[in-house]
Protein backbone atom coordinates (compact mmCIF):
# COMPACT_ATOMS: atom_id res chain seq x y z
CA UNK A 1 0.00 0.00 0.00
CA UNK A 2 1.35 3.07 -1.03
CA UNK A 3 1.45 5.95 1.71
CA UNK A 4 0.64 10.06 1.13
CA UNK A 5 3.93 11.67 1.05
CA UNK A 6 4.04 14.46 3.24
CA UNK A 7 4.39 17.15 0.12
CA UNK A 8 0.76 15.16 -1.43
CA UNK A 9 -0.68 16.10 2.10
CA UNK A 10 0.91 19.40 2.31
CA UNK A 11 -0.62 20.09 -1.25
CA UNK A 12 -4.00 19.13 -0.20
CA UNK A 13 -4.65 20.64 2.68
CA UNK A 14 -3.31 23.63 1.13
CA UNK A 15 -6.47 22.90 -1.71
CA UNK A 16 -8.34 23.05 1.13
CA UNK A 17 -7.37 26.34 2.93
CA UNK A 18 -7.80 27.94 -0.46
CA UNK A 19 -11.38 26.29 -1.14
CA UNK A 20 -12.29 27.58 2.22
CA UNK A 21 -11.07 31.18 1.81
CA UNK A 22 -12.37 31.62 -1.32
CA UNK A 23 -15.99 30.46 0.12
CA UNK A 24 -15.29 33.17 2.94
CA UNK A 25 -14.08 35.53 0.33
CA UNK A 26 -17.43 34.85 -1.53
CA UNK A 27 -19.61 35.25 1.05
CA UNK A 28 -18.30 38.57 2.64
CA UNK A 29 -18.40 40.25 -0.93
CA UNK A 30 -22.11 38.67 -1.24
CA UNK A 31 -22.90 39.93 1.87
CA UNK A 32 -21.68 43.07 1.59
CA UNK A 33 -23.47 43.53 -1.91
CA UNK A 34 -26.57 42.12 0.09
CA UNK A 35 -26.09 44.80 2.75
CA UNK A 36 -25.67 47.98 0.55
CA UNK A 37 -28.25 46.70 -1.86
CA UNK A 38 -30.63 46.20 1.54
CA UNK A 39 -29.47 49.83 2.57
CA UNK A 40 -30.15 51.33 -1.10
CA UNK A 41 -34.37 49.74 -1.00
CA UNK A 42 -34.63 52.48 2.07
CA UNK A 43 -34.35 55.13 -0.76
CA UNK A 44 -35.43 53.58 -3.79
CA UNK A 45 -38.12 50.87 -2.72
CA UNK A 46 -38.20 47.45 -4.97
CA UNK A 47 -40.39 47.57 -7.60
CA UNK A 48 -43.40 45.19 -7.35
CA UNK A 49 -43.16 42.50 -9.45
CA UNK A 50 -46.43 39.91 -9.86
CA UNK A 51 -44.99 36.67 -10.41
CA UNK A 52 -46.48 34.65 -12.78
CA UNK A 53 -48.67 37.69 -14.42
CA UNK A 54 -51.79 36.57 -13.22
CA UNK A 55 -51.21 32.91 -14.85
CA UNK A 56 -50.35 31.21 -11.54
CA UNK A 57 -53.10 29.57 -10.15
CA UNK A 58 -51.67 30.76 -6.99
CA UNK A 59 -52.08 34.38 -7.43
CA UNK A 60 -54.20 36.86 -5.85
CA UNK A 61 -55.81 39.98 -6.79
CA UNK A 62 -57.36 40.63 -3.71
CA UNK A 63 -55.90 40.22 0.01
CA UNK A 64 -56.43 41.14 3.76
CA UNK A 65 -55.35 44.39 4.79
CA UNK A 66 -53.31 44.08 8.23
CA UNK A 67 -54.08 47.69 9.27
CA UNK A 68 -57.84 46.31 9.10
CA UNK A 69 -58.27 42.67 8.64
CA UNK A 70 -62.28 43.16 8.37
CA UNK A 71 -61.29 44.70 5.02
CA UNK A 72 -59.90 42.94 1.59
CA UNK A 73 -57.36 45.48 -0.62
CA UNK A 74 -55.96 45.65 -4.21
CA UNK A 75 -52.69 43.12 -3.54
CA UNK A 76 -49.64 45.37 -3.83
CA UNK A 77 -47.94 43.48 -6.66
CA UNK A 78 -51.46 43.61 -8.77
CA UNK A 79 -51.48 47.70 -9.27
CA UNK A 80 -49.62 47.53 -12.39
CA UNK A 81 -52.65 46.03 -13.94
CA UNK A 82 -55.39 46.56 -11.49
CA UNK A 83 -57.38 49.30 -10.19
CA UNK A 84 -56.53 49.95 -5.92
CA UNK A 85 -59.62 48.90 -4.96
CA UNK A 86 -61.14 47.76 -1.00
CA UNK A 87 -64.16 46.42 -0.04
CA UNK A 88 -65.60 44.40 3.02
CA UNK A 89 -64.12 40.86 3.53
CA UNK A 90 -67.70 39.44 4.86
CA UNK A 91 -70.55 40.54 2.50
CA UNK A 92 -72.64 42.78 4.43
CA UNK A 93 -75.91 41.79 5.23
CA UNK A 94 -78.70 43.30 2.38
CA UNK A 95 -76.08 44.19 0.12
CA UNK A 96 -75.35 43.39 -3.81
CA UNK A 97 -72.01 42.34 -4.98
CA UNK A 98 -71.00 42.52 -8.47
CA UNK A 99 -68.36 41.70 -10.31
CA UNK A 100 -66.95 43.30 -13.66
CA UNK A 101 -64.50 41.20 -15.54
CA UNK A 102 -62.71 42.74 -18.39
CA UNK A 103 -59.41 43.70 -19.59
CA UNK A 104 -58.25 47.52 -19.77
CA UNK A 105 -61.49 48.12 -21.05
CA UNK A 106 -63.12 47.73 -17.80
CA UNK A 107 -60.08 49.01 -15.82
CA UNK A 108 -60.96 52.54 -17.28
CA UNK A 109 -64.59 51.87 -16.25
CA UNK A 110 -64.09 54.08 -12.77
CA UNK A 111 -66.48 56.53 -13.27
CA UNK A 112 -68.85 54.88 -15.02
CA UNK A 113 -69.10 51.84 -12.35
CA UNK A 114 -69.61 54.56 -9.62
CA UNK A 115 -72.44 55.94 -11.52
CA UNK A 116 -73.96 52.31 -11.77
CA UNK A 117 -73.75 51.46 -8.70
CA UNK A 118 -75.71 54.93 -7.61
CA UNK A 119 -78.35 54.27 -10.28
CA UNK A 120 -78.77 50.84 -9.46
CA UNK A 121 -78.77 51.69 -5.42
CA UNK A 122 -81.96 54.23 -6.49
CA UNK A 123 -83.78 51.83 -8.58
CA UNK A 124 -83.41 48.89 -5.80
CA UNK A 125 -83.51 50.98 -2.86
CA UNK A 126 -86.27 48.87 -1.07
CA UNK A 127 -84.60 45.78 -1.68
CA UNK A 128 -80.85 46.42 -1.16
CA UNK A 129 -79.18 48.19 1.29
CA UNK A 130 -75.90 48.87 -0.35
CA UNK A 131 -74.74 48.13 -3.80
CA UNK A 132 -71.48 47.01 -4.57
CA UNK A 133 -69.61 46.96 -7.34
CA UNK A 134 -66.06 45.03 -7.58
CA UNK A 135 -63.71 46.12 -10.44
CA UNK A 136 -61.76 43.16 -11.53
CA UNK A 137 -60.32 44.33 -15.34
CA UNK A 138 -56.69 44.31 -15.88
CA UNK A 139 -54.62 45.72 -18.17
CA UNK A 140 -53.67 42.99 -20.78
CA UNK A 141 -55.87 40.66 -19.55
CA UNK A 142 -57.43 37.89 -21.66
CA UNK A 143 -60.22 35.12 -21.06
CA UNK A 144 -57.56 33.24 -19.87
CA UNK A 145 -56.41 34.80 -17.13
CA UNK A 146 -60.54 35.92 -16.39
CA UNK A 147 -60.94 31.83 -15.41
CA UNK A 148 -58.84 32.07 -12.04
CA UNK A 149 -60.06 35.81 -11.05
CA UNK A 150 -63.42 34.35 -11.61
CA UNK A 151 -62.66 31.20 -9.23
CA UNK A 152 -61.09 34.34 -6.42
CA UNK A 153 -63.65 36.56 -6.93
CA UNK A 154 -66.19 33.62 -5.61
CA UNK A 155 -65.01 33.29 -2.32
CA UNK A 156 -66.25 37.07 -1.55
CA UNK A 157 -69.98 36.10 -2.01
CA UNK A 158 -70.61 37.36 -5.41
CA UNK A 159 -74.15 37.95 -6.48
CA UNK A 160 -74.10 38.46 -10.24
CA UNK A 161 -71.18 38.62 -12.52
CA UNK A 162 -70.46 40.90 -15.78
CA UNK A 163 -67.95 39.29 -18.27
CA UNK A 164 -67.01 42.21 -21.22
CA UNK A 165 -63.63 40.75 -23.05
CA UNK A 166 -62.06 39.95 -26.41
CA UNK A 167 -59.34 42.91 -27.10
CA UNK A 168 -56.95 40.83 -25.86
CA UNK A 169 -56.53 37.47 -26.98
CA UNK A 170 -53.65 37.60 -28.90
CA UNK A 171 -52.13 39.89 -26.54
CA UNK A 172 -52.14 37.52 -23.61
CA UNK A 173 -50.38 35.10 -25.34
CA UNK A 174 -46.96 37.38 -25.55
CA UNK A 175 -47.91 37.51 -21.24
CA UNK A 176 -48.04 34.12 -21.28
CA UNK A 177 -44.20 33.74 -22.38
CA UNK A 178 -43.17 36.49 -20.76
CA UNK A 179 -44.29 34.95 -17.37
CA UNK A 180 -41.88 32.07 -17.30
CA UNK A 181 -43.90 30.00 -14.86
CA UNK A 182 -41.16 27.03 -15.47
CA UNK A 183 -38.74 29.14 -13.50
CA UNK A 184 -41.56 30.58 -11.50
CA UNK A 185 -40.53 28.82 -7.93
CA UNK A 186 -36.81 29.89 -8.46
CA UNK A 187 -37.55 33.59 -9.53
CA UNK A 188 -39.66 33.99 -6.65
CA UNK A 189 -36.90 32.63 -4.23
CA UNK A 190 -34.00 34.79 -5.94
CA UNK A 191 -36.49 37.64 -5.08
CA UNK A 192 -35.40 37.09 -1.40
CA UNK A 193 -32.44 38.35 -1.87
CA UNK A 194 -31.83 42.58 -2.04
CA UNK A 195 -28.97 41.88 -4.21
CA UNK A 196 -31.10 40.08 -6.65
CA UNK A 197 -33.74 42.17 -6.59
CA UNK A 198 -31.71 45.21 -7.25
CA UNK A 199 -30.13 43.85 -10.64
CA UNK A 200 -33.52 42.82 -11.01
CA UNK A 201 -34.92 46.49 -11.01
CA UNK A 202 -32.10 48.29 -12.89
CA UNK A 203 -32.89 45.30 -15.83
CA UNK A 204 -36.42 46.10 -15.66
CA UNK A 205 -36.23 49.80 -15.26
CA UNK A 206 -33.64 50.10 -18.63
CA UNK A 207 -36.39 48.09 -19.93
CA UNK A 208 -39.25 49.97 -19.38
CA UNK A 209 -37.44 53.16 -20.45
CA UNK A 210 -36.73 51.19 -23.68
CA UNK A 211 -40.42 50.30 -23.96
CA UNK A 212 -41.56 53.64 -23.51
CA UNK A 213 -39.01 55.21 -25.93
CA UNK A 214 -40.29 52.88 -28.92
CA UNK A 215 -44.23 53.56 -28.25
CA UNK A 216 -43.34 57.14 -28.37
CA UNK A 217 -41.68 57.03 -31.44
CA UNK A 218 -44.16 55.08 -32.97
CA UNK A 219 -46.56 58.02 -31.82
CA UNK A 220 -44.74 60.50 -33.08
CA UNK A 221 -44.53 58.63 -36.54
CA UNK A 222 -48.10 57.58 -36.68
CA UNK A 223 -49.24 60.58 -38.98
CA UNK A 224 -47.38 59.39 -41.67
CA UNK A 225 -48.66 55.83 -41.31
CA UNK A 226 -51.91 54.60 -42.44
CA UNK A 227 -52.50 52.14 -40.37
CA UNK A 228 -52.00 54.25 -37.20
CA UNK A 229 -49.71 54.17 -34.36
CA UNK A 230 -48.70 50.20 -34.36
CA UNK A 231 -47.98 49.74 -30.71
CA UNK A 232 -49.24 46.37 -29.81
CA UNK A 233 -45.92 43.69 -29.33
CA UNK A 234 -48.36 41.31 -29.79
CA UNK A 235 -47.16 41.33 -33.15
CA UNK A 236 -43.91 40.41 -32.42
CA UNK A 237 -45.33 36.80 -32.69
CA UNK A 238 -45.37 35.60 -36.03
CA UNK A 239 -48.89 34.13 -36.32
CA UNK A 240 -50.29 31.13 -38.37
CA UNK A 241 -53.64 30.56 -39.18
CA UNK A 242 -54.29 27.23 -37.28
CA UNK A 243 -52.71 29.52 -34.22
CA UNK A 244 -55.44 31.98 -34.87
CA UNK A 245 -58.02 29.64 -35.17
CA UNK A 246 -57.00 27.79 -31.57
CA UNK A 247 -56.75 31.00 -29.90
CA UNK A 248 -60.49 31.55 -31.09
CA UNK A 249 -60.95 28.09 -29.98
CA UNK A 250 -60.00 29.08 -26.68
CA UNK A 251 -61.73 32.05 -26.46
CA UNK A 252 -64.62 30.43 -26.55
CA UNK A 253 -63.77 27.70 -23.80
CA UNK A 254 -62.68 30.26 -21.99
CA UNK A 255 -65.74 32.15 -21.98
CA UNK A 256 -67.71 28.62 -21.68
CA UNK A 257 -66.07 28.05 -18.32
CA UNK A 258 -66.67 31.19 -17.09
CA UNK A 259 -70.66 30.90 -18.18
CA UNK A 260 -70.26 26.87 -16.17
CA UNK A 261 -68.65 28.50 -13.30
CA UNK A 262 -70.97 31.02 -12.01
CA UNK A 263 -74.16 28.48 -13.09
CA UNK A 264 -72.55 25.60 -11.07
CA UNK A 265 -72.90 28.29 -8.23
CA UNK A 266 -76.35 29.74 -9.28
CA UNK A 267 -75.13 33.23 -9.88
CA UNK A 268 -76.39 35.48 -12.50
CA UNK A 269 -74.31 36.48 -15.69
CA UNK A 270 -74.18 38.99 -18.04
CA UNK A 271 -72.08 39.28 -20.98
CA UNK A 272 -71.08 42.23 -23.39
CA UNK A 273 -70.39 42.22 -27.19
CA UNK A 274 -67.52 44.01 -27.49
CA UNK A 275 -67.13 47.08 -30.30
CA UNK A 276 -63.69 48.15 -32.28
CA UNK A 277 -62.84 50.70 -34.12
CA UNK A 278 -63.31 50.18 -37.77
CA UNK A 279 -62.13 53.46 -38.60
CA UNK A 280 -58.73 53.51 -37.45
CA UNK A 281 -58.19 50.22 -36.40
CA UNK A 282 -54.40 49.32 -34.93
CA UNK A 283 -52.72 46.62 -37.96
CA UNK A 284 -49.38 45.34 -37.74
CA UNK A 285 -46.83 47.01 -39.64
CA UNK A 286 -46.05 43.68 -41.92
CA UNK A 287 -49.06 43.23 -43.29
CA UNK A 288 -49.11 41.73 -46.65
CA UNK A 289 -49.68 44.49 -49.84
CA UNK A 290 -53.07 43.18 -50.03
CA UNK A 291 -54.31 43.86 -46.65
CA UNK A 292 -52.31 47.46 -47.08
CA UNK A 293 -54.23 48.09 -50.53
CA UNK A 294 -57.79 47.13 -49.23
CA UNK A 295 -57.29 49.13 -45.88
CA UNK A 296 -56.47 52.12 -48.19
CA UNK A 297 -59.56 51.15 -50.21
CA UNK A 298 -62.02 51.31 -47.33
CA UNK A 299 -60.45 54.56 -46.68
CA UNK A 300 -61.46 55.64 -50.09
CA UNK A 301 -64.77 54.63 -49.85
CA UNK A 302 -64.95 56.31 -46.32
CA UNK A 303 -64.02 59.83 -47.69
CA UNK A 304 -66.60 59.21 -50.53
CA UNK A 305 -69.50 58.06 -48.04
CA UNK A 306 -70.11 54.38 -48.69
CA UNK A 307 -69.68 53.75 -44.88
CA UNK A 308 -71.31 50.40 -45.30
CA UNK A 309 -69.35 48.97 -47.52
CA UNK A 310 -65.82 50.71 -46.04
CA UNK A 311 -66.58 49.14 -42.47
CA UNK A 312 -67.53 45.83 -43.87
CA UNK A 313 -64.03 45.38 -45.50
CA UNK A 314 -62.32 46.65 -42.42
CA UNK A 315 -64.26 44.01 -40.77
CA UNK A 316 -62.94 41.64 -43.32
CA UNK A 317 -59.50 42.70 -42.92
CA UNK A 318 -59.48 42.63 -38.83
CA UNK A 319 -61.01 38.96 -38.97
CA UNK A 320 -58.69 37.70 -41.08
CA UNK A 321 -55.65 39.59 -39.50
CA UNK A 322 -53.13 37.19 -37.86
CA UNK A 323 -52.65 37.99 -34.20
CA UNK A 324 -54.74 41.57 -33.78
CA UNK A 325 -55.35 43.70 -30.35
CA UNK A 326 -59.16 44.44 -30.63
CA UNK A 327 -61.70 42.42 -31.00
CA UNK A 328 -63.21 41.65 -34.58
CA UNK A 329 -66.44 39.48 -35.63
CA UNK A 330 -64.70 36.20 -34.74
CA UNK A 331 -64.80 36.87 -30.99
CA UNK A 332 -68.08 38.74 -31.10
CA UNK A 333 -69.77 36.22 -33.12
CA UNK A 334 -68.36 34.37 -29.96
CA UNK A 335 -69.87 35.88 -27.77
CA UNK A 336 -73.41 36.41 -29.50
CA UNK A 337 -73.54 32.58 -30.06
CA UNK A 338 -72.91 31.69 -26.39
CA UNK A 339 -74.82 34.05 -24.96
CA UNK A 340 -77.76 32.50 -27.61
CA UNK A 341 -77.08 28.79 -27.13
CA UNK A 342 -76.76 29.25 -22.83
CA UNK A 343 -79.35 31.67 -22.65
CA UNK A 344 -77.19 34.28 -20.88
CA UNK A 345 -78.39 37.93 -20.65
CA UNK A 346 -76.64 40.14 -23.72
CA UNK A 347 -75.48 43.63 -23.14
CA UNK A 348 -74.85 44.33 -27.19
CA UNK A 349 -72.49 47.11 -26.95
CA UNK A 350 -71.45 47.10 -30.59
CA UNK A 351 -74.79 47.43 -31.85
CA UNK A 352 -75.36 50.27 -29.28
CA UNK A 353 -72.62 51.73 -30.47
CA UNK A 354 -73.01 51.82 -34.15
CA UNK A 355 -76.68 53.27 -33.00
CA UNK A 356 -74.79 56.07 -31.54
CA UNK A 357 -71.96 56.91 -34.16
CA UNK A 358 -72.62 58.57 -37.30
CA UNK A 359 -73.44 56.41 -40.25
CA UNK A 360 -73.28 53.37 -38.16
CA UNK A 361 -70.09 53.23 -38.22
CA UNK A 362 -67.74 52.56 -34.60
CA UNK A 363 -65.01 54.49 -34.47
CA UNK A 364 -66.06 57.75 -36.12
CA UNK A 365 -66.82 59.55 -32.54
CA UNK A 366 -66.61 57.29 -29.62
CA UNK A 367 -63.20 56.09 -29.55
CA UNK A 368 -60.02 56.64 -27.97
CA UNK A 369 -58.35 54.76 -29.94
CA UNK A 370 -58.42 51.08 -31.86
CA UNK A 371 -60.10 49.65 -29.20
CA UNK A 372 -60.91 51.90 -25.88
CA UNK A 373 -64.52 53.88 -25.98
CA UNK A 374 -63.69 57.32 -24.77
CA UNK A 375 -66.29 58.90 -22.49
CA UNK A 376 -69.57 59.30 -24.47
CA UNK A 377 -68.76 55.23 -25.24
CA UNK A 378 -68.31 54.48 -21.59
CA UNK A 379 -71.74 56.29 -21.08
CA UNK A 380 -73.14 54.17 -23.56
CA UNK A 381 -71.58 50.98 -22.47
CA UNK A 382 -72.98 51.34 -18.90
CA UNK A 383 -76.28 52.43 -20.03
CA UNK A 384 -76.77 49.18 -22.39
CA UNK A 385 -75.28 46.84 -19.55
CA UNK A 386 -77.59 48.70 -16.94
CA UNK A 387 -80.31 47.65 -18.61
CA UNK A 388 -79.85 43.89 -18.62
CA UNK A 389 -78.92 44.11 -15.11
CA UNK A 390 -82.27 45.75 -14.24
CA UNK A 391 -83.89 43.14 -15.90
CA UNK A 392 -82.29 40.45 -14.68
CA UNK A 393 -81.63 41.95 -10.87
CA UNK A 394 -86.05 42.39 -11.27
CA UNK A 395 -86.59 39.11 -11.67
């Protein structure tokens, strides 16, 4: 049997003296970095990151606040894409709780919710004591993402639902990536760390910047471009057509479960057709030469008054475009045909809308832009929806 040399011994527990200082060397600088970084959040704060974007079943939009635990609050890391809302944990006793499920659409629906909720508080004043109205529409959000609100929203003794979506269904599919819930478990542990989270933040704010330096430019340059300001990274994607078709597929499950979930708990639903601008709709920058020709055709025949048939090819062109950020007659004729088939009430915005707009035709006065109603829309959007509820509230 051979024996260690002294020098072989020597060398090794020299290896090990070095292994070990270099660990204690690692750790010092880490925990330096970890202290400074820990030092720097007093002055700049961490920015609140929702892990998982709303796709983790785990996620909350709503939770206890521990300065009053008889009260639920707008969870910190959901204001980037919700509304601050609060609102009694236990349902009070004679009141109405509604819910109003959407995407930004609904998120800008503030004012108009308030004035709901007052109308509907006067026309039900014998029969409720308080009315209350929960906005749950998030920026981005897509039927997908609807499902596990829905399934929160539940537990807070709900007594009727509103469901108005389908701007976002391609959309949601870019969050869908960008939420990484593979590495979901790990990014949330990093996030422990002030060190972490501070590389973190400087990525994401140099990011943001960069986000917000490319939609202004596309601003800026959307005079000269006749399809508008094309601002939706949506299009980043590069579509198919059996894509588009599955994400319709999906839309409609989507909006199916939704429908199953609140009848499996014998609360009321209404849903909302959901208008677009057919004037100045938002389409991607690479679409084909066609597309670009009959866009500039329907302009044509909008400057020389045929507004019928100058929204219908719009409508042809949004329909058919691959991966769009409004919604179009595929997820309307969604909608309609659900609403038909499961007997559910049907607020028909669009059809209010075109009532309302000049020649019929959305998007000559009541739009923000491609998709958003401005304020004579939201008017007109609470008014149609009021009425179902009436109805159905009556019964």
């Amino acid at each position: 049997m051979v024996g260690v040399t002294p020098s072989t011994a020597a060398r090794r527990i020299s290896s090990r003296k070095k292994a070990i200082y270099s660990l204690v060397v690692a750790i010092t600088v880490f925990g330096m970095l970890e202290s400074s970084a820990r030092v720097n959040e007093i002055w700049m704060p961490p920015l609140r990151v929702d892990y998982g974007l709303g796709f983790d079943a785990n996620s909350r939009l709503f939770q206890v606040d521990p300065s009053n635990p008889a009260m639920l609050h707008t969870a910190p890391d959901k204001l980037s894409n919700f509304l601050a809302q609060e609102f009694p944990a236990q349902k009070p006793s004679g009141a109405l709780r509604v819910a109003v499920l959407g995407g930004s659409s609904v998120y800008q629906l503030k004012n108009e919710l308030d004035e709901l909720k007052s109308r509907l508080s006067d026309q039900f004043s014998g029969r409720f004591e308080n009315i209350e109205i929960i906005n749950a529409g998030g920026l981005a959000y897509g039927s997908h993402r609807l499902v596990p609100i829905l399934l929160e929203l539940f537990e807070y003794d709900l007594d009727l639902v509103i469901i108005y979506t389908g701007h976002n269904e391609f959309e949601e599919v870019e969050q869908l990536e960008l939420a990484n819930l593979q590495l979901l478990t790990v990014n949330r542990g990093l996030a422990h760390f002030a060190s972490v989270r501070f590389i973190r933040d400087c990525l994401a704010r140099a990011k943001i910047r960069q986000l917000k330096a490319e939609h202004n430019h596309r601003i800026m340059a959307s005079d000269n471009r006749p399809f508008g300001a094309n601002y939706v990274r949506s299009w980043q994607h590069r579509w198919t057509r059996e894509e588009v078709d599955d994400r319709m597929n999906h839309f409609r499950q989507n909006l199916l479960t939704l429908i199953q979930l609140c009848r499996t708990r014998n609360i009321p639903v209404v849903m909302g057709t959901v208008p677009s601008n057919l004037v100045r709709p938002a389409l991607a920058e690479n679409v084909t030469p066609e597309i670009r020709e009959k866009y500039q055709a329907a302009l044509d025949n909008y400057s020389r008054g045929n507004f019928s048939e100058a929204q219908n090819m719009v409508r042809e062109i949004l329909q058919d475009s691959l991966g769009r950020h409004q919604s179009s007659d595929r997820e309307n004729g969604i909608i309609r045909n659900l609403a038909l088939q499961h007997q559910v009430p049907l607020a028909d915005v669009e059809k209010a809308v075109m009532e309302h707009e000049p020649h019929g035709v959305p998007g000559m006065t009541l739009f923000l832009d491609h998709c958003h109603l401005n304020i004579h829309g939201r008017r007109i959007w609470r008014e149609t929806f009021e009425r179902e509820m009436i109805s159905l509230i009556g019964q």
